[in-house]
PDB file of N, CA and C in Angstrom:
ATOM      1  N   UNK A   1      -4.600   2.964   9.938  1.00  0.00           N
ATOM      2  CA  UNK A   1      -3.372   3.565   9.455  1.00  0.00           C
ATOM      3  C   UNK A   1      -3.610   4.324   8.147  1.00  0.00           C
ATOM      4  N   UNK A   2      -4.223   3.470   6.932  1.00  0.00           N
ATOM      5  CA  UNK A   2      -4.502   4.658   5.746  1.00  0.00           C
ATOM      6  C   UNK A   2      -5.806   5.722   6.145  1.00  0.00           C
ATOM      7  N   UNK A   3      -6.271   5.710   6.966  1.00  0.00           N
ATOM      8  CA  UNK A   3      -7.417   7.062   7.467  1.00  0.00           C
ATOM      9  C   UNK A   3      -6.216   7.928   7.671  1.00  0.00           C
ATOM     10  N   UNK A   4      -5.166   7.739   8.334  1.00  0.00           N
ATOM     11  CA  UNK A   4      -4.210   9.238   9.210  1.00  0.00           C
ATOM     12  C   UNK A   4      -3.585   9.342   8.186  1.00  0.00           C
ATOM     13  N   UNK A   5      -2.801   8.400   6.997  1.00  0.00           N
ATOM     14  CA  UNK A   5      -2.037   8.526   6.316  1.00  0.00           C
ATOM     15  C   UNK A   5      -2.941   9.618   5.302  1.00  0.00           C
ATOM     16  N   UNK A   6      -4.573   9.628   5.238  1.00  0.00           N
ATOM     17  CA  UNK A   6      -5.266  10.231   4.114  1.00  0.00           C
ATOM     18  C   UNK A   6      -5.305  11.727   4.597  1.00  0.00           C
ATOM     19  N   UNK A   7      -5.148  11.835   5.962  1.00  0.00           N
ATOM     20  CA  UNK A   7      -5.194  13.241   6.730  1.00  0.00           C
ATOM     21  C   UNK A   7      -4.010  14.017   6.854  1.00  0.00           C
ATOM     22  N   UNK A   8      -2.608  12.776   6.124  1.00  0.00           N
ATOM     23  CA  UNK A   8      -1.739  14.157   5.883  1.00  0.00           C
ATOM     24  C   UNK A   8      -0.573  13.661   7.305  1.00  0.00           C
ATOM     25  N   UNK A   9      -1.135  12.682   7.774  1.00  0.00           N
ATOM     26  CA  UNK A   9      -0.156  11.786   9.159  1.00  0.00           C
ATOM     27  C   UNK A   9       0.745  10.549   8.395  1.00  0.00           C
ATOM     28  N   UNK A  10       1.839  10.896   7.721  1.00  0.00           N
ATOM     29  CA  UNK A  10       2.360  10.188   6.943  1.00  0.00           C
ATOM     30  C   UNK A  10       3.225   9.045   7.871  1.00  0.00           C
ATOM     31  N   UNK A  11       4.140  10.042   8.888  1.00  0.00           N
ATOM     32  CA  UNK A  11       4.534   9.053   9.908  1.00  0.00           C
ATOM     33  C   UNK A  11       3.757   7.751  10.158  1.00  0.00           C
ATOM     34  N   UNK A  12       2.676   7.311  10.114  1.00  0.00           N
ATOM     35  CA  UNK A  12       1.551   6.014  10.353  1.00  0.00           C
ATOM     36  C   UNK A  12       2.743   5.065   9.177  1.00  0.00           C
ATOM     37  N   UNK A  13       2.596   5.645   8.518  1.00  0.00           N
ATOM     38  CA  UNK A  13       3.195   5.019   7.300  1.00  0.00           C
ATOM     39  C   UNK A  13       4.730   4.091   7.535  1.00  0.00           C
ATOM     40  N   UNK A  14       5.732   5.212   7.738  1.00  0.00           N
ATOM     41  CA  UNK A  14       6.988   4.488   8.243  1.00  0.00           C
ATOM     42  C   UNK A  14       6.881   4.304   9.268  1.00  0.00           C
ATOM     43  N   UNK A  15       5.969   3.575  10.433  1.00  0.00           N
ATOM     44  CA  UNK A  15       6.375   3.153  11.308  1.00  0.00           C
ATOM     45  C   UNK A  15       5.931   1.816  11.160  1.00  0.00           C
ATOM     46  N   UNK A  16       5.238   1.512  10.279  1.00  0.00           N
ATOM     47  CA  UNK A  16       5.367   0.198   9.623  1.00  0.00           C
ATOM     48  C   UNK A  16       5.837  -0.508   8.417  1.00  0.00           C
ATOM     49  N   UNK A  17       6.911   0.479   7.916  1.00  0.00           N
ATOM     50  CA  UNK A  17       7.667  -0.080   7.053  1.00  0.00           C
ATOM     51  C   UNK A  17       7.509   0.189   5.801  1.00  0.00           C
ATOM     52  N   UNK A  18       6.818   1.201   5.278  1.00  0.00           N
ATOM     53  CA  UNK A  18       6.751   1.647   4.173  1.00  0.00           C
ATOM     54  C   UNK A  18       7.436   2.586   3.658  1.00  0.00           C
ATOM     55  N   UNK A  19       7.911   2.609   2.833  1.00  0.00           N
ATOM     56  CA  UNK A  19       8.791   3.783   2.650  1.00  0.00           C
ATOM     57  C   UNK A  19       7.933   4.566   1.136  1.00  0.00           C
ATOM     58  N   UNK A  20       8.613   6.001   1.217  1.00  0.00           N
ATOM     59  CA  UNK A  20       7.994   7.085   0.245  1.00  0.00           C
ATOM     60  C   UNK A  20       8.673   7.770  -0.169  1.00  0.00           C
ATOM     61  N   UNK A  21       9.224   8.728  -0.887  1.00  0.00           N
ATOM     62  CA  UNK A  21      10.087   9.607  -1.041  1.00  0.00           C
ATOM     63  C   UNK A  21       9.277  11.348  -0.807  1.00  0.00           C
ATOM     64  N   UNK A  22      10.432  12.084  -0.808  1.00  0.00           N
ATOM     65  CA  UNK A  22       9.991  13.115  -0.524  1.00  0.00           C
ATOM     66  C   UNK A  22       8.610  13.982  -1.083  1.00  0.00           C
ATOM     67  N   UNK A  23       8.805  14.058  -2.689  1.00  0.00           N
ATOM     68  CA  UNK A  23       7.785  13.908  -3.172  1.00  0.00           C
ATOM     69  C   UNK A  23       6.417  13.417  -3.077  1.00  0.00           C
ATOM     70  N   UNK A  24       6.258  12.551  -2.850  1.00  0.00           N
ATOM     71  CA  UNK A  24       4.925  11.458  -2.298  1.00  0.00           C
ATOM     72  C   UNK A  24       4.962  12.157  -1.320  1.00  0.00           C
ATOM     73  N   UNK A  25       5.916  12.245   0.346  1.00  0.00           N
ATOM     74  CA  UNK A  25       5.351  12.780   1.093  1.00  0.00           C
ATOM     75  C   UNK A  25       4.940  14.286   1.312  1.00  0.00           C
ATOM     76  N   UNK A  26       5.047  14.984   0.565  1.00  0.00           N
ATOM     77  CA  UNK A  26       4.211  16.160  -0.124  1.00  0.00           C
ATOM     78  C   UNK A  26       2.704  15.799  -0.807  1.00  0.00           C
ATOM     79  N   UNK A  27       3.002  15.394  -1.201  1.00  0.00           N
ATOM     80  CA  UNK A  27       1.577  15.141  -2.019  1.00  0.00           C
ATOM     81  C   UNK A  27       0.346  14.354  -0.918  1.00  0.00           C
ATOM     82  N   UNK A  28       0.999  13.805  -0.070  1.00  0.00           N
ATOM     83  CA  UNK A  28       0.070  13.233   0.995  1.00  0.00           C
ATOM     84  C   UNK A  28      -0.349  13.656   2.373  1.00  0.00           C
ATOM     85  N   UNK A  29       0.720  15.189   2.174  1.00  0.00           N
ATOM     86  CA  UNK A  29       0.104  15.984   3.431  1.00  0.00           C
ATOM     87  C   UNK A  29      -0.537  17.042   2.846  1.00  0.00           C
ATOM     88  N   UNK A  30       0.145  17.352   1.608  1.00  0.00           N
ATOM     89  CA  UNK A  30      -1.207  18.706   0.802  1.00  0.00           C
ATOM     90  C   UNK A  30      -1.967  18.285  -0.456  1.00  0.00           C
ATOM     91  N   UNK A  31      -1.639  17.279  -0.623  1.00  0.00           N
ATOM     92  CA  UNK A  31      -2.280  16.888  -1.925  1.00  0.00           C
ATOM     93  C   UNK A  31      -3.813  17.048  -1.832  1.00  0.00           C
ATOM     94  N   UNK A  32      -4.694  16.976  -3.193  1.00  0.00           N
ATOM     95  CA  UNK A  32      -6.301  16.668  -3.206  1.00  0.00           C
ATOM     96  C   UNK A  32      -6.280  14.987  -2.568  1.00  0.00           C
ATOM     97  N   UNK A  33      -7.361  15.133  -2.503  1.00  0.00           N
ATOM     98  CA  UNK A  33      -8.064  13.295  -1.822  1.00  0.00           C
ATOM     99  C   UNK A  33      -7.765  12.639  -2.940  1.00  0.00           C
ATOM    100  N   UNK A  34      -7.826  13.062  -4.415  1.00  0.00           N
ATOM    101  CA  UNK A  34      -7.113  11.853  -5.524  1.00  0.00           C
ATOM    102  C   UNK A  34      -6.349  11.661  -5.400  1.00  0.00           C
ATOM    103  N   UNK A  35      -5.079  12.811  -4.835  1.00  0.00           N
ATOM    104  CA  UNK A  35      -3.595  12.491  -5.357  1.00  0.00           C
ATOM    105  C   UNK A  35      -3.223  11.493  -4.169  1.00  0.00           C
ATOM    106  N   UNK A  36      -3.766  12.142  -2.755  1.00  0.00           N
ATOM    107  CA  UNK A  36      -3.361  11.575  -1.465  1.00  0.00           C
ATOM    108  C   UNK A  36      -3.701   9.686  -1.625  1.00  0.00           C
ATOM    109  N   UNK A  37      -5.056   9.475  -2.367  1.00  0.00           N
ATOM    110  CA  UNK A  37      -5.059   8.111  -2.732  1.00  0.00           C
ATOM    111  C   UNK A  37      -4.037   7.262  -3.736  1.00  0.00           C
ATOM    112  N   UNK A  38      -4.195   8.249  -5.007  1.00  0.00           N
ATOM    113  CA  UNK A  38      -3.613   7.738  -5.542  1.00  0.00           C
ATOM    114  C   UNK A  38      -1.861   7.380  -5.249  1.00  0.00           C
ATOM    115  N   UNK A  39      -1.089   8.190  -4.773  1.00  0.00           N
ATOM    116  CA  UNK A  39       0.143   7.860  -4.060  1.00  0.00           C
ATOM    117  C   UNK A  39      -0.123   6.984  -2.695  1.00  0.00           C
ATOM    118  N   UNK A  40      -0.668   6.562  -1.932  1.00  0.00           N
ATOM    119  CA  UNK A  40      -1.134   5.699  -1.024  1.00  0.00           C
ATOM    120  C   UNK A  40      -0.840   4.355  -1.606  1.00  0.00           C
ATOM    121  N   UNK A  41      -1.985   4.419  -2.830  1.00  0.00           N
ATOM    122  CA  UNK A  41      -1.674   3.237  -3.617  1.00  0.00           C
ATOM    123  C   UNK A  41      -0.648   2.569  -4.284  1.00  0.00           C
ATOM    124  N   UNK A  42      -0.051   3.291  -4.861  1.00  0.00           N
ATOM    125  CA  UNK A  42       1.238   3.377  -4.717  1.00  0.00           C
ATOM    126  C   UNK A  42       2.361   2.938  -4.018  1.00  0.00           C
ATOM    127  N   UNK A  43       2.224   3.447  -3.115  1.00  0.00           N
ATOM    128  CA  UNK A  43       2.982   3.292  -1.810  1.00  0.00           C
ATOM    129  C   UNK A  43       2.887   1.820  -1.586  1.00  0.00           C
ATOM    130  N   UNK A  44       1.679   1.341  -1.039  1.00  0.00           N
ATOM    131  CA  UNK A  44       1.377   0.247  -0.699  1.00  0.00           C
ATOM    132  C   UNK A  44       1.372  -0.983  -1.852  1.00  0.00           C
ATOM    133  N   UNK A  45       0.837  -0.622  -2.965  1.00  0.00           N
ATOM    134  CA  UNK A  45       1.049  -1.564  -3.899  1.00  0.00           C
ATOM    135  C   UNK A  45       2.430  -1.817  -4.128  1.00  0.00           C
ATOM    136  N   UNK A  46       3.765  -1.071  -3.996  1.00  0.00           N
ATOM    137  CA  UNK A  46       4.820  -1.175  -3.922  1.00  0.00           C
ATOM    138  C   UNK A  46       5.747  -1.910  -2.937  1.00  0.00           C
ATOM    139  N   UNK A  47       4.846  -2.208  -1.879  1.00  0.00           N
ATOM    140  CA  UNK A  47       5.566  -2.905  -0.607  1.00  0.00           C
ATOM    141  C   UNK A  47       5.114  -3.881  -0.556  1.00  0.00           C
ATOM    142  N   UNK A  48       3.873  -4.757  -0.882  1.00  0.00           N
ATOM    143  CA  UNK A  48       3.316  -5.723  -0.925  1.00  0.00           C
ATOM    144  C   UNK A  48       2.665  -6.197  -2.505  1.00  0.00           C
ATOM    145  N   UNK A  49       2.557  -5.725  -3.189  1.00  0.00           N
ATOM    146  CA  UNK A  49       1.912  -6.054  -4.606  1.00  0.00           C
ATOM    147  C   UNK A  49       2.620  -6.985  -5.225  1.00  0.00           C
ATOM    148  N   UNK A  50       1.933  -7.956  -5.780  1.00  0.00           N
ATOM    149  CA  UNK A  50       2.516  -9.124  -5.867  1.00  0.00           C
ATOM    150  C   UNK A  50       1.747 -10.343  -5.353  1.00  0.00           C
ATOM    151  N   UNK A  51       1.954 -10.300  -3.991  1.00  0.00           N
ATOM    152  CA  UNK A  51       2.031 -11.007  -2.979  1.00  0.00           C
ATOM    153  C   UNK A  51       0.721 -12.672  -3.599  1.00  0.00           C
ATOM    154  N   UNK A  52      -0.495 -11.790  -3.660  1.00  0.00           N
ATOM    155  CA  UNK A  52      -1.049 -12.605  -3.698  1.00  0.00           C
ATOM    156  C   UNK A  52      -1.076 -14.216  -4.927  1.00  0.00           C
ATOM    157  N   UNK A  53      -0.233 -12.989  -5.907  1.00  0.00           N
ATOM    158  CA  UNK A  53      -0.476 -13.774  -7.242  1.00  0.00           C
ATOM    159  C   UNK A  53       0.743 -14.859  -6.352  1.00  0.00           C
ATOM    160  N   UNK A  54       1.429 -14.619  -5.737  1.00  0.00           N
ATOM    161  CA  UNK A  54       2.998 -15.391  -5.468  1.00  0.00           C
ATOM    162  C   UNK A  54       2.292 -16.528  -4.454  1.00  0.00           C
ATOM    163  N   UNK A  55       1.254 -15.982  -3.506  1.00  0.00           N
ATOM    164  CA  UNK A  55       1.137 -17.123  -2.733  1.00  0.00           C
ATOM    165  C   UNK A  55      -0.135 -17.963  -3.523  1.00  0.00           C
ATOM    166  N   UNK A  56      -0.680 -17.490  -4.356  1.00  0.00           N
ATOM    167  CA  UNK A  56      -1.101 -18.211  -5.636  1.00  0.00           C
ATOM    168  C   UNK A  56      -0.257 -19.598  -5.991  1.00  0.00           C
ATOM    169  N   UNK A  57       0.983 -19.517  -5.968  1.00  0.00           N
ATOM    170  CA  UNK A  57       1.503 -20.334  -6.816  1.00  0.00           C
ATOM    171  C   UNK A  57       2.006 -21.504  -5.559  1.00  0.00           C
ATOM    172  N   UNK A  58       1.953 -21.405  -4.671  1.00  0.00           N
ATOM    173  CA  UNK A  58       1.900 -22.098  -3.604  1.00  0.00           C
ATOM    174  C   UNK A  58       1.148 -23.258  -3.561  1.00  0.00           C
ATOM    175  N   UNK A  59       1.406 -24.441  -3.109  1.00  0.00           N
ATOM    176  CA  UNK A  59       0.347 -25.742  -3.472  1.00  0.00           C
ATOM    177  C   UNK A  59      -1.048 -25.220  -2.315  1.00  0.00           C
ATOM    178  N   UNK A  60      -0.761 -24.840  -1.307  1.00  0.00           N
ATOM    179  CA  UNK A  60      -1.767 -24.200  -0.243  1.00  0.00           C
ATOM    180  C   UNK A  60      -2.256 -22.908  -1.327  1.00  0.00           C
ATOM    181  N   UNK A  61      -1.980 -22.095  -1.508  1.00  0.00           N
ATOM    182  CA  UNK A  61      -2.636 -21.338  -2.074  1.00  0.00           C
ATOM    183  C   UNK A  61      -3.438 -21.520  -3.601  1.00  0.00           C
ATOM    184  N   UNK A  62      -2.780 -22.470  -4.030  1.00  0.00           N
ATOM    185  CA  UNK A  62      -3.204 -22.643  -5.790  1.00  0.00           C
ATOM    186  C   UNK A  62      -4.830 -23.790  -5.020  1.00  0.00           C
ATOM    187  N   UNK A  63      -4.760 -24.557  -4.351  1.00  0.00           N
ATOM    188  CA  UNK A  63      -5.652 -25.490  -4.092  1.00  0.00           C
ATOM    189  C   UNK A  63      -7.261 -24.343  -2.842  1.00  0.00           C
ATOM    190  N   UNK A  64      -6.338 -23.170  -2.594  1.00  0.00           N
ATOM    191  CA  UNK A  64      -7.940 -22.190  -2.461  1.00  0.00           C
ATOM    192  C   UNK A  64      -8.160 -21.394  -3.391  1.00  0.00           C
ATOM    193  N   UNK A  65      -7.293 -21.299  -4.390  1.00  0.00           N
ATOM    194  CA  UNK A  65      -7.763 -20.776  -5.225  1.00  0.00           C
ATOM    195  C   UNK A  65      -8.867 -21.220  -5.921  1.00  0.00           C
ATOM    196  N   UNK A  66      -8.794 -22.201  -6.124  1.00  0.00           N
ATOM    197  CA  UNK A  66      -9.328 -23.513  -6.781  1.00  0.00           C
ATOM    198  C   UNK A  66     -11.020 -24.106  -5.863  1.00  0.00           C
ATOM    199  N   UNK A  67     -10.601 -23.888  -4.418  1.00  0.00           N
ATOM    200  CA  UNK A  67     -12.051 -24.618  -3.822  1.00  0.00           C
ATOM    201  C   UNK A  67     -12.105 -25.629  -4.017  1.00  0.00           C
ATOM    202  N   UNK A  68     -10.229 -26.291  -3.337  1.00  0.00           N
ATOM    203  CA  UNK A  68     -10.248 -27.837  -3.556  1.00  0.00           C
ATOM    204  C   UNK A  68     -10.118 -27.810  -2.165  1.00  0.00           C
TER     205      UNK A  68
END
């Protein structure tokens, strides 16, 4: 999905739930390969970022954190 999304196939994107605004989706069908990443990242760090530190705090997650 981020290979088509890097080629400017943004649709890949909302059909799993990500959302972008108009802007971003400009920049990810003509943008350079930085910008197209860097808004990717974006994108995605925005829909899920977090996550890990949260299931961190989880007794299952704090105890692999750990390598108990």
């Amino acid at each position: 999905m981020l290979g088509k999304v890097m080629d400017g196939q943004t649709g890949a994107l909302s059909r799993y739930g990500y959302s972008f605004d108009a802007i971003q989706e400009q920049i990810l069908k003509y943008g350079t390969e930085a910008q197209r990443a860097a808004v990717l990242s974006d994108v995605v760090s925005s829909a899920v970022g977090g996550m890990n530190a949260e299931l961190a705090k989880t007794d299952d997650g704090s105890r692999r954190l750990f390598n108990i």
